[in-house]
N, C-alpha and C. Protein backbone atom coordinates (compact mmCIF):
# COMPACT_ATOMS: atom_id res chain seq x y z
N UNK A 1 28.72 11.32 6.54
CA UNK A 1 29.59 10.68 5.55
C UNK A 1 31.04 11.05 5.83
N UNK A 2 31.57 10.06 5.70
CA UNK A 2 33.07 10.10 5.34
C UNK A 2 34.16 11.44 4.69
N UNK A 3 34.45 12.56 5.12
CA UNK A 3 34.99 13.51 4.05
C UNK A 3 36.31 12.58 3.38
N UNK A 4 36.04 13.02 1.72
CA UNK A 4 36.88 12.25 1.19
C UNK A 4 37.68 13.36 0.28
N UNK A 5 39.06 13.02 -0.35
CA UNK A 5 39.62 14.16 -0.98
C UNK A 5 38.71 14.63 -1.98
N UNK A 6 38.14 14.28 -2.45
CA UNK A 6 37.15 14.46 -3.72
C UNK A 6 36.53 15.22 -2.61
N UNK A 7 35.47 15.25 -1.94
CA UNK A 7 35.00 16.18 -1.64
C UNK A 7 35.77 17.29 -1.08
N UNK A 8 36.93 17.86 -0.41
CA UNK A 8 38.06 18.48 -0.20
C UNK A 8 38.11 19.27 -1.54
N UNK A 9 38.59 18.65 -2.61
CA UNK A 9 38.76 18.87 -3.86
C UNK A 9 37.23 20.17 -4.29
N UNK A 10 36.42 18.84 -3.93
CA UNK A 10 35.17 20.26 -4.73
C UNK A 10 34.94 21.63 -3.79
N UNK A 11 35.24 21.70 -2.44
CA UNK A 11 34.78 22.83 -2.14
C UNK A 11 36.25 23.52 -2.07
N UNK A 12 37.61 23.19 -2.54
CA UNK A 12 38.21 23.96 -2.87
C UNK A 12 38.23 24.35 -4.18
N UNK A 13 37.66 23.61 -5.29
CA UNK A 13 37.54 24.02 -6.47
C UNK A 13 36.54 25.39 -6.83
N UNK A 14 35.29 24.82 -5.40
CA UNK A 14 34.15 25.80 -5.72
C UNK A 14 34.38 27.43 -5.13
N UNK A 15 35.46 27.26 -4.17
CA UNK A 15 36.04 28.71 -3.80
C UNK A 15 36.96 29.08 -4.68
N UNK A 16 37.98 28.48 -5.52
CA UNK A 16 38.49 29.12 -6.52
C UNK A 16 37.94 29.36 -7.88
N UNK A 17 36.66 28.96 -8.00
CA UNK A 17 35.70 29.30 -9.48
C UNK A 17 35.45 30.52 -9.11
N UNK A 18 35.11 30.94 -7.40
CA UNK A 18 34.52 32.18 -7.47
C UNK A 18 35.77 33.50 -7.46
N UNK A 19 36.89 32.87 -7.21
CA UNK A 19 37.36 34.14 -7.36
C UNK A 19 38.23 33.92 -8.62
N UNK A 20 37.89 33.26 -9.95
CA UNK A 20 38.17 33.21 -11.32
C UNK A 20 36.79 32.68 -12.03
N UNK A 21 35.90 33.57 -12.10
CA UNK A 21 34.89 33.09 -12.89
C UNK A 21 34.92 32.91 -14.02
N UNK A 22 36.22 33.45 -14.57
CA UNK A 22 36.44 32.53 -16.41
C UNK A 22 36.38 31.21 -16.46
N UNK A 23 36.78 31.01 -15.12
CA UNK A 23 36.94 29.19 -15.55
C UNK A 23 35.00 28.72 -15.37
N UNK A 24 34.71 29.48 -14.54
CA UNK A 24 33.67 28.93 -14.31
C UNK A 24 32.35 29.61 -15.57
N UNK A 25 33.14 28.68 -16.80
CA UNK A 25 31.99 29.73 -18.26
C UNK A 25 32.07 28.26 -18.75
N UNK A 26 30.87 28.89 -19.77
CA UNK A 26 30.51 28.15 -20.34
C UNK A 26 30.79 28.84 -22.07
N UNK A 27 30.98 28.43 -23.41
CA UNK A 27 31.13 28.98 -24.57
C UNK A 27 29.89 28.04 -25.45
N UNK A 28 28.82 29.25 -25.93
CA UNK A 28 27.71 29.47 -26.55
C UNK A 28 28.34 29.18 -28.01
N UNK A 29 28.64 28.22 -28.60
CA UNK A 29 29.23 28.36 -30.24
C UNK A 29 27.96 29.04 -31.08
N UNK A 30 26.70 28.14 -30.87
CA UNK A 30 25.58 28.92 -31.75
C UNK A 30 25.89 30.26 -31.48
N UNK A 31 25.67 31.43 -30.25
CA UNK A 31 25.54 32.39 -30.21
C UNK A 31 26.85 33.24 -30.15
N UNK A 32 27.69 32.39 -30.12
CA UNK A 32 29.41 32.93 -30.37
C UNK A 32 29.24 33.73 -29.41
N UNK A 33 29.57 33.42 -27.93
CA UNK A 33 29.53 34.16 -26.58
C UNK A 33 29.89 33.31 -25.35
N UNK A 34 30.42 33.93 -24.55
CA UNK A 34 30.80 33.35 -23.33
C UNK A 34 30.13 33.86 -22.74
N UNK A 35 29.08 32.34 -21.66
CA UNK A 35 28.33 32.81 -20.47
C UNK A 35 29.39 31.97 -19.36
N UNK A 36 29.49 33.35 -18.40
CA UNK A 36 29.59 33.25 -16.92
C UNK A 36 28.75 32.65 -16.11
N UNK A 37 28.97 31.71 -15.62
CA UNK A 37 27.97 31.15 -14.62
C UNK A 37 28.25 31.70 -13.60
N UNK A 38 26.69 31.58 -12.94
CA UNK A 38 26.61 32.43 -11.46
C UNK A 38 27.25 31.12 -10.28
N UNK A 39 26.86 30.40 -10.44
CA UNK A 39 27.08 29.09 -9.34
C UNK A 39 28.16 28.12 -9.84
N UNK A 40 28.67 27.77 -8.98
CA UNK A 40 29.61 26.78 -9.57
C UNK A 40 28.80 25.49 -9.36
N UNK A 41 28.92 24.75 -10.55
CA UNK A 41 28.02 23.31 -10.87
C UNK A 41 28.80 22.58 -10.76
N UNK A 42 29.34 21.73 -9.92
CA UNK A 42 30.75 20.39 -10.19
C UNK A 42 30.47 19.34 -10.38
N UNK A 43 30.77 19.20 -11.32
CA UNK A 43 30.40 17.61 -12.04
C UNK A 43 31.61 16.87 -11.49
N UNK A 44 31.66 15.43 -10.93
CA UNK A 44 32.56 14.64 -10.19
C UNK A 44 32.56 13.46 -11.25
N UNK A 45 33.49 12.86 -12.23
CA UNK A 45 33.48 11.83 -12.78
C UNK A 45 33.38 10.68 -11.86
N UNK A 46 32.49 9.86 -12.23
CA UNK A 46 32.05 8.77 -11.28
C UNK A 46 32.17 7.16 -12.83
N UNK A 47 33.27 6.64 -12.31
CA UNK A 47 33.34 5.08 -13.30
C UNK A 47 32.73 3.98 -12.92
N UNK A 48 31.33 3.48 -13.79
CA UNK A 48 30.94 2.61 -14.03
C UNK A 48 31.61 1.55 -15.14
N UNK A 49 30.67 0.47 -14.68
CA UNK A 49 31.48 -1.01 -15.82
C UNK A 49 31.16 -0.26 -16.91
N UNK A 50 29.74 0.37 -17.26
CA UNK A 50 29.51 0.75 -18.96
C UNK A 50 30.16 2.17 -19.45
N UNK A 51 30.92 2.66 -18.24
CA UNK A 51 31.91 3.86 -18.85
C UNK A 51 31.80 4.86 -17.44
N UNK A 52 31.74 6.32 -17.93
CA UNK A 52 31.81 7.57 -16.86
C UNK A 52 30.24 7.95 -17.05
N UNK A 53 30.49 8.84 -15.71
CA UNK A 53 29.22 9.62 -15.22
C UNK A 53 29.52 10.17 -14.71
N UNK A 54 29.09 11.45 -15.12
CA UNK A 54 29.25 12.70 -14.52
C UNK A 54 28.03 13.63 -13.87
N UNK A 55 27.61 12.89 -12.46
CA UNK A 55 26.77 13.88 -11.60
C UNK A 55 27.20 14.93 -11.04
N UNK A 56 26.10 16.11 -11.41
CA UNK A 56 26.71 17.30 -10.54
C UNK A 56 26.37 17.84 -9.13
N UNK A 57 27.33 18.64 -8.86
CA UNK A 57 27.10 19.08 -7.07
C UNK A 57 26.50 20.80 -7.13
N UNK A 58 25.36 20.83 -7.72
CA UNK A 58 24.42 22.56 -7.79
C UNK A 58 24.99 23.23 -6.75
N UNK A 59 24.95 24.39 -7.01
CA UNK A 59 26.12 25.07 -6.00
C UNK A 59 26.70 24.90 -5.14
N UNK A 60 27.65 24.28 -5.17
CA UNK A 60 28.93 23.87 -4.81
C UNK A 60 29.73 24.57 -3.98
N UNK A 61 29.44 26.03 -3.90
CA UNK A 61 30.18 26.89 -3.21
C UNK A 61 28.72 27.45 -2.23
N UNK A 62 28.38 26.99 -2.28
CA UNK A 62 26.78 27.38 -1.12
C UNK A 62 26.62 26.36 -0.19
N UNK A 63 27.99 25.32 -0.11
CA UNK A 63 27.75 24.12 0.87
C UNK A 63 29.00 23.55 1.46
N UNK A 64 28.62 23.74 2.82
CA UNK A 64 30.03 23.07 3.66
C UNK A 64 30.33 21.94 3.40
N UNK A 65 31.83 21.80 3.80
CA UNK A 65 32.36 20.50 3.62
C UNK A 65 31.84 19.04 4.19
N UNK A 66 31.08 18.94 4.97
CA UNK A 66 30.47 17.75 5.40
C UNK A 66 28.92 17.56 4.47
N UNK A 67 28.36 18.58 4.31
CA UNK A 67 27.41 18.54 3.06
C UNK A 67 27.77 18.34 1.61
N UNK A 68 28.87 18.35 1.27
CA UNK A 68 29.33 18.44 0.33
C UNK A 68 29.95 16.44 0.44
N UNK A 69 30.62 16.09 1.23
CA UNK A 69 30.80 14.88 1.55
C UNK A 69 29.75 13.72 1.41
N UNK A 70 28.47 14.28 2.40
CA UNK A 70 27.39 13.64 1.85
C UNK A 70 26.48 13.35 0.98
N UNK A 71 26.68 14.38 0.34
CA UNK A 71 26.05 14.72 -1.22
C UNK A 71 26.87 13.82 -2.10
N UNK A 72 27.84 13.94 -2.16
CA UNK A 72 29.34 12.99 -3.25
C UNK A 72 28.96 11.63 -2.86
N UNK A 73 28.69 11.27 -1.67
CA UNK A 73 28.59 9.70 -1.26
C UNK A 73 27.04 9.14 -1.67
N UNK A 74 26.29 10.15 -1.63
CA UNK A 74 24.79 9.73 -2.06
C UNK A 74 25.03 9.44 -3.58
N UNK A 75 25.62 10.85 -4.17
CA UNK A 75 25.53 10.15 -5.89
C UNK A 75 26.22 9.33 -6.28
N UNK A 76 27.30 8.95 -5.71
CA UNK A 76 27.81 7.74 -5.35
C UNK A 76 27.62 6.64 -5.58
N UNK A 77 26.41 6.28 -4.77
CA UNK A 77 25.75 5.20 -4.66
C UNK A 77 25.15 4.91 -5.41
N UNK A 78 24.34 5.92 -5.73
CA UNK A 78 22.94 6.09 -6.51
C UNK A 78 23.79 5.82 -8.09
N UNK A 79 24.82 6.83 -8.23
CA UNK A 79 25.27 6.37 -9.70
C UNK A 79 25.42 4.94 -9.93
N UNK A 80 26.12 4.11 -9.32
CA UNK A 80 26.19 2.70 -9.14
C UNK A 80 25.21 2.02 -8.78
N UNK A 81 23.66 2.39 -8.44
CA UNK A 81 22.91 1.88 -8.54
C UNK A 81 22.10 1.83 -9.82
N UNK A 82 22.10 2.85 -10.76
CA UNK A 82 21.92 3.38 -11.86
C UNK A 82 19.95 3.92 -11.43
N UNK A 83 20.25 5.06 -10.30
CA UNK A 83 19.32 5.70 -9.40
C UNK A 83 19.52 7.02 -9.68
N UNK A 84 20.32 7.65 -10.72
CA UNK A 84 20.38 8.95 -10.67
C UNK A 84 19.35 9.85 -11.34
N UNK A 85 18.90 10.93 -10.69
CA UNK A 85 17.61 11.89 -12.09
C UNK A 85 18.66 12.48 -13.16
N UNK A 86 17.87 12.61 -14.30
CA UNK A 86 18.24 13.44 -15.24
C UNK A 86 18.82 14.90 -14.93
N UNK A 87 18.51 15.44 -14.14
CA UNK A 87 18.55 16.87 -13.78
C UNK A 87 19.81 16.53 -12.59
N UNK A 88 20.10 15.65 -12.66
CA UNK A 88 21.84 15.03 -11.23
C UNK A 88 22.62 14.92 -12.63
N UNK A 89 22.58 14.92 -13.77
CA UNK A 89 23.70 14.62 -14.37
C UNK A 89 23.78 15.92 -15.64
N UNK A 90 23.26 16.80 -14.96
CA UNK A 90 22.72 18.36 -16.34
C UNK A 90 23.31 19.33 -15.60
N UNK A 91 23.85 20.50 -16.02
CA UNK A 91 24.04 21.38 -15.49
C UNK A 91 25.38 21.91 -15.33
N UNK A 92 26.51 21.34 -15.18
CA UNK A 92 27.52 21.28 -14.90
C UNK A 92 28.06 22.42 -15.20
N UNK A 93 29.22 22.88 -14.72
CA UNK A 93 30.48 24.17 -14.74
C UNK A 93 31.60 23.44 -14.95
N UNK A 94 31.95 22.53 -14.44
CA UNK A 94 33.51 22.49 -14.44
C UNK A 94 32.95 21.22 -13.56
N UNK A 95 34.06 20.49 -14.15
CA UNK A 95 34.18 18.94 -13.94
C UNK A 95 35.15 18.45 -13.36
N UNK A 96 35.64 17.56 -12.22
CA UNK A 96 36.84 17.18 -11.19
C UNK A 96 36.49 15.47 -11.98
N UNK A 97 37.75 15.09 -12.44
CA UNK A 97 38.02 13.79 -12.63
C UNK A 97 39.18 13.03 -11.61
N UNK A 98 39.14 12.16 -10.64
CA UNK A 98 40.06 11.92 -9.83
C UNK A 98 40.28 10.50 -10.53
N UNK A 99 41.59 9.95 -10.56
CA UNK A 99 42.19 8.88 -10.92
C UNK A 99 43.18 8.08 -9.41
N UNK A 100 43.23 9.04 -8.68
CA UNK A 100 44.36 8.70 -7.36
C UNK A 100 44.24 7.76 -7.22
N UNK A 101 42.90 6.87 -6.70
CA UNK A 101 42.00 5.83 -6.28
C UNK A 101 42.80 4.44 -6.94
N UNK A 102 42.76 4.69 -8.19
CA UNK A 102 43.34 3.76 -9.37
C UNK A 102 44.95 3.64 -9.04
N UNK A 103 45.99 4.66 -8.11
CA UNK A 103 47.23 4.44 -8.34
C UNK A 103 47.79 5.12 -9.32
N UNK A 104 47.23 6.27 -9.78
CA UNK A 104 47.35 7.07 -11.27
C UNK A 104 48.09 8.28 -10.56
N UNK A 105 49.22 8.51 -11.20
CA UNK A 105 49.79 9.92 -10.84
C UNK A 105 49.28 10.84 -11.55
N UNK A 106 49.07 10.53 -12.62
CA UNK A 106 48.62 12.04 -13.48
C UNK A 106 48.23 11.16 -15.25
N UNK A 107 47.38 12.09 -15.38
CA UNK A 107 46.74 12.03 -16.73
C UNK A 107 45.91 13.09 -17.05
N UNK A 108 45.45 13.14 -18.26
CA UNK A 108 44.81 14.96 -18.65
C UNK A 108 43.28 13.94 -19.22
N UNK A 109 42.24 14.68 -18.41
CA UNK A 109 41.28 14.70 -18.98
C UNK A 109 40.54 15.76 -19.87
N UNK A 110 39.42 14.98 -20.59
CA UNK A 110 38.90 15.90 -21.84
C UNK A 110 37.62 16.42 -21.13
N UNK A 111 37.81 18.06 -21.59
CA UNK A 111 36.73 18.83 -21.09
C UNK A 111 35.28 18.38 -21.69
N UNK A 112 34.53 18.44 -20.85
CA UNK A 112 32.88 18.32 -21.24
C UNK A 112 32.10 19.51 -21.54
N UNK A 113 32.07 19.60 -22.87
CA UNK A 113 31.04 20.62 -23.77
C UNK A 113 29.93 20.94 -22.65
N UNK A 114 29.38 21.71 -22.49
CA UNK A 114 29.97 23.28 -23.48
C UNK A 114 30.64 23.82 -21.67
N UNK A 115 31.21 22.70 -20.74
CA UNK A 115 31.84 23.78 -20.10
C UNK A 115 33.22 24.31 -20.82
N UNK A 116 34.29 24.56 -19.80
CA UNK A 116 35.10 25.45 -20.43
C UNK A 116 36.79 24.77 -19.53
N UNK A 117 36.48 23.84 -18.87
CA UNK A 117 37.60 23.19 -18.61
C UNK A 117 36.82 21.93 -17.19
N UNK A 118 38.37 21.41 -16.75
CA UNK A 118 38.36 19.98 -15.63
C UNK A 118 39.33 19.70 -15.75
N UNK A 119 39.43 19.52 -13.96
CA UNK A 119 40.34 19.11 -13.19
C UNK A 119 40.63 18.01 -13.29
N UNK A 120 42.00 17.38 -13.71
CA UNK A 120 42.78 15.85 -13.28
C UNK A 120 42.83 15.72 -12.34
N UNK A 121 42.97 14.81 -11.64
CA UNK A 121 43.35 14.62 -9.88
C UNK A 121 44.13 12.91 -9.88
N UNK A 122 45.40 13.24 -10.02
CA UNK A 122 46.41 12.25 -9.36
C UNK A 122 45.95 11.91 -8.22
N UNK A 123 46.75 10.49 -7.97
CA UNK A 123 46.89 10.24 -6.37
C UNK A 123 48.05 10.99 -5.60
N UNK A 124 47.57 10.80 -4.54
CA UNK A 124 48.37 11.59 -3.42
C UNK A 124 49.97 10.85 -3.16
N UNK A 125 51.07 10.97 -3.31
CA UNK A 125 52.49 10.40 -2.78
C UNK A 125 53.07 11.26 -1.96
N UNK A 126 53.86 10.60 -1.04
CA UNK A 126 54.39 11.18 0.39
C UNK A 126 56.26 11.63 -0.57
N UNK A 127 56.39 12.40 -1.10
CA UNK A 127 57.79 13.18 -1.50
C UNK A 127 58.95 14.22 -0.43
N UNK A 128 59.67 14.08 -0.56
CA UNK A 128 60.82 14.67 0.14
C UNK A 128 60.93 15.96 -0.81
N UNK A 129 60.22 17.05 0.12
CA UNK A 129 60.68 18.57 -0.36
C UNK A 129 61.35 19.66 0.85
N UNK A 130 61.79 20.48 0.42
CA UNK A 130 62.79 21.22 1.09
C UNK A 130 61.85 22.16 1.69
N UNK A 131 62.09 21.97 3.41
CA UNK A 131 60.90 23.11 3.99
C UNK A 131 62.24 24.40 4.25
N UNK A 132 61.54 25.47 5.01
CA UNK A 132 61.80 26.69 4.92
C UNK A 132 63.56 26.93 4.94
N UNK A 133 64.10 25.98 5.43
CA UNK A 133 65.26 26.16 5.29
C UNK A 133 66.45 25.54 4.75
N UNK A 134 65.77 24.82 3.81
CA UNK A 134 66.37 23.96 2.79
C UNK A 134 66.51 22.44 3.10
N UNK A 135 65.96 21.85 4.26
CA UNK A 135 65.79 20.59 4.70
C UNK A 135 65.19 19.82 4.26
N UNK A 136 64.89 18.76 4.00
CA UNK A 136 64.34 17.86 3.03
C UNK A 136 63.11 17.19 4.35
N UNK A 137 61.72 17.42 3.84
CA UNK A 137 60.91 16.97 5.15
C UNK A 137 59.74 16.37 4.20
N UNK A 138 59.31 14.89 4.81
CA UNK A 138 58.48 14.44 3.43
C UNK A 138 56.94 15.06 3.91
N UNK A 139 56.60 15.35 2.82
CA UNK A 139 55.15 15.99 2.23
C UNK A 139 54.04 15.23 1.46
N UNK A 140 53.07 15.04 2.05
CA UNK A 140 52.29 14.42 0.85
C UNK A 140 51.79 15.52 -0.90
N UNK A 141 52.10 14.26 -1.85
CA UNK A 141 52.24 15.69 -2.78
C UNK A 141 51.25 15.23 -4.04
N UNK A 142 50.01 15.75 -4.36
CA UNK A 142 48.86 15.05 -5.39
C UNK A 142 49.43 16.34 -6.97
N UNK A 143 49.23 15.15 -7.88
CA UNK A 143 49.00 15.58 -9.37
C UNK A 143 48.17 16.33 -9.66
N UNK A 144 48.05 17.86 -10.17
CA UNK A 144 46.98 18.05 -10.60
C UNK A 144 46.96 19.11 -11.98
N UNK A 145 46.03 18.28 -12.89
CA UNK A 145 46.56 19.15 -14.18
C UNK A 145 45.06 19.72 -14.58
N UNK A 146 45.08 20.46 -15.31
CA UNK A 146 43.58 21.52 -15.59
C UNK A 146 43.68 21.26 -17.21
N UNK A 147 42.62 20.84 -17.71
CA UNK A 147 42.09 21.25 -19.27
C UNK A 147 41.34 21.97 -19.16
N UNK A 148 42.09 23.35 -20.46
CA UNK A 148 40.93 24.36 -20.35
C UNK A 148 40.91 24.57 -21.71
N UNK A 149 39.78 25.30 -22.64
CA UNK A 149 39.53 25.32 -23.76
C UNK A 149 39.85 27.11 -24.16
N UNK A 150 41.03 27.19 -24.83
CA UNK A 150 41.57 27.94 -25.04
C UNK A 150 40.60 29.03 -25.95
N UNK A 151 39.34 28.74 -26.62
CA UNK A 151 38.45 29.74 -26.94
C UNK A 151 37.94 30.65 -26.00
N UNK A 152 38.29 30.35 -24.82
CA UNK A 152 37.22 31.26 -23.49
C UNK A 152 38.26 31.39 -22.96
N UNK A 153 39.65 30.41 -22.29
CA UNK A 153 40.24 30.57 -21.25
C UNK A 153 41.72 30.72 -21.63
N UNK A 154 43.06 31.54 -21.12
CA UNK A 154 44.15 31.79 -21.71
C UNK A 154 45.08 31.35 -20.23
N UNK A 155 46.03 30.81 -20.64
CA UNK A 155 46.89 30.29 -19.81
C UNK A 155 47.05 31.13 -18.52
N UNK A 156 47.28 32.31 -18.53
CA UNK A 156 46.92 33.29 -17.32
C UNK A 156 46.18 33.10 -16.59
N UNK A 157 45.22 32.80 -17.13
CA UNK A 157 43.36 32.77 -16.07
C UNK A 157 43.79 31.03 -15.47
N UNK A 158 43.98 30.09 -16.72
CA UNK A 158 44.30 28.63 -16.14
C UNK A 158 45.47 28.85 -14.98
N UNK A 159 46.50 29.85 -15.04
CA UNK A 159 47.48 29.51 -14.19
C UNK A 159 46.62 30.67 -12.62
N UNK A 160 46.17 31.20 -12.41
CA UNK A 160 46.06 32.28 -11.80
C UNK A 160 45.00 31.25 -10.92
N UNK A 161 43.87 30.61 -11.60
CA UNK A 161 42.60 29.50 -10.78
C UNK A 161 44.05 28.17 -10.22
N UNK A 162 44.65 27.32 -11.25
CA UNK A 162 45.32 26.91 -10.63
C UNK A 162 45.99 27.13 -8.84
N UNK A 163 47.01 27.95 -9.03
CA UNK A 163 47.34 29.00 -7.75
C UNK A 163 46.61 29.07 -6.66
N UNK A 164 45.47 29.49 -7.21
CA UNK A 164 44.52 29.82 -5.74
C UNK A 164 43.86 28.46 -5.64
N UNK A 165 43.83 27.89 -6.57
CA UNK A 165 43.46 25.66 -6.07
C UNK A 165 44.28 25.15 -5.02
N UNK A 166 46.03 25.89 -5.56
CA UNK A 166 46.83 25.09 -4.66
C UNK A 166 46.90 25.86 -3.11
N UNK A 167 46.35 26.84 -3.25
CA UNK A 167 46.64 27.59 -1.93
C UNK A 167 45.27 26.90 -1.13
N UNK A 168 44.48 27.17 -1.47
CA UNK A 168 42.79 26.61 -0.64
C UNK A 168 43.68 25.06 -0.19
N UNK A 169 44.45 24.49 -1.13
CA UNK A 169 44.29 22.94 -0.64
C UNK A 169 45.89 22.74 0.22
N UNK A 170 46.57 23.65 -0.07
CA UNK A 170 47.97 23.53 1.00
C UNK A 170 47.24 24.20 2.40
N UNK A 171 46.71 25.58 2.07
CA UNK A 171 46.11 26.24 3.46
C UNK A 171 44.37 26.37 3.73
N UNK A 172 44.07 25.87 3.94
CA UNK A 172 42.37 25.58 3.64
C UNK A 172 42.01 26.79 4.63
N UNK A 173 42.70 27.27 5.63
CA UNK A 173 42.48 28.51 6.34
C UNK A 173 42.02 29.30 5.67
N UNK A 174 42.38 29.45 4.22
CA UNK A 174 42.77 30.67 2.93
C UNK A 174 41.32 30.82 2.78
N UNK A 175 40.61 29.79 2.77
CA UNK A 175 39.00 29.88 2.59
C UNK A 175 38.35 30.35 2.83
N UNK A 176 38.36 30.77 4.23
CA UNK A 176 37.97 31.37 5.37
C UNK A 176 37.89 32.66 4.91
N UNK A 177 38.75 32.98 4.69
CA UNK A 177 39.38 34.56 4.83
C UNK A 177 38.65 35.52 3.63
């Protein structure tokens, strides 16, 4: 399959859940508790004519980027075929909504109970920013805004997962390491 930013997106999302596992919780209201998930679950908003769907990618951080590509393109399909199991659309950690596709720079999506936040994803635009020595050199430059549910998660933890999002996806080397 095709690697597409969405998939880019999830296995940099799924290396920065692991080194901020607040984001990657879930909040128990019956039992008034925050569970940590062990795996990162990524739910990928997928738009049908009768609305969204959100299939997930089961550990997410246990799978290379070309597996991860092919997996996104299967549910893909299958979502638009209306072929998905029950147990492809359960589970979830943290949810990536991409709009780029559409021509959308930015918009805030609403987190899906009982995770604990999700990723916006603008489209990508080619911008004029100043490289190391104050020169103006154009860059491709994507939107990306985080809803997080301030009962579990505090702007610190949102800005700190942020950070290491943008570093995995400016230096994907960072991954590695």
């Amino acid at each position: 399959a095709r690697v597409s930013v969405t998939a880019v997106l999830v296995q940099a999302c799924a290396w920065a859940l692991a080194r901020n596992p607040r984001i990657n919780s879930q909040l128990d209201v019956a039992a008034e508790q925050i569970k940590l998930m062990r795996e990162a679950n990524i739910g990928v908003a997928i738009a049908l004519e009768d609305g969204l769907i959100v299939p997930v990618i089961a550990n997410a951080g246990g799978k290379g980027l070309r597996a991860l590509a092919t997996e996104l393109a299967d549910l893909n399909a299958r979502a638009k075929t209306n072929k998905l199991k029950p147990q492809e659309l359960s589970g979830g950690t943290f949810t990536i909504s991409n709009l780029g596709m559409y021509g959308i720079d930015r918009f805030t999506a609403i987190i899906n109970p009982p995770e604990s936040a999700i990723l916006a994803v603008g489209r990508t635009n080619t911008v004029f920013v100043p490289d190391g020595e104050g020169r103006p050199v154009a860059r491709p430059v994507m939107t990306l805004r985080l809803s997080a549910d301030h009962r579990v998660i505090d702007g610190a933890v949102a800005a700190r997962f942020m950070k290491d999002l943008r570093e995995a996806l400016e230096r994907p080397e960072s991954m590695l390491i």
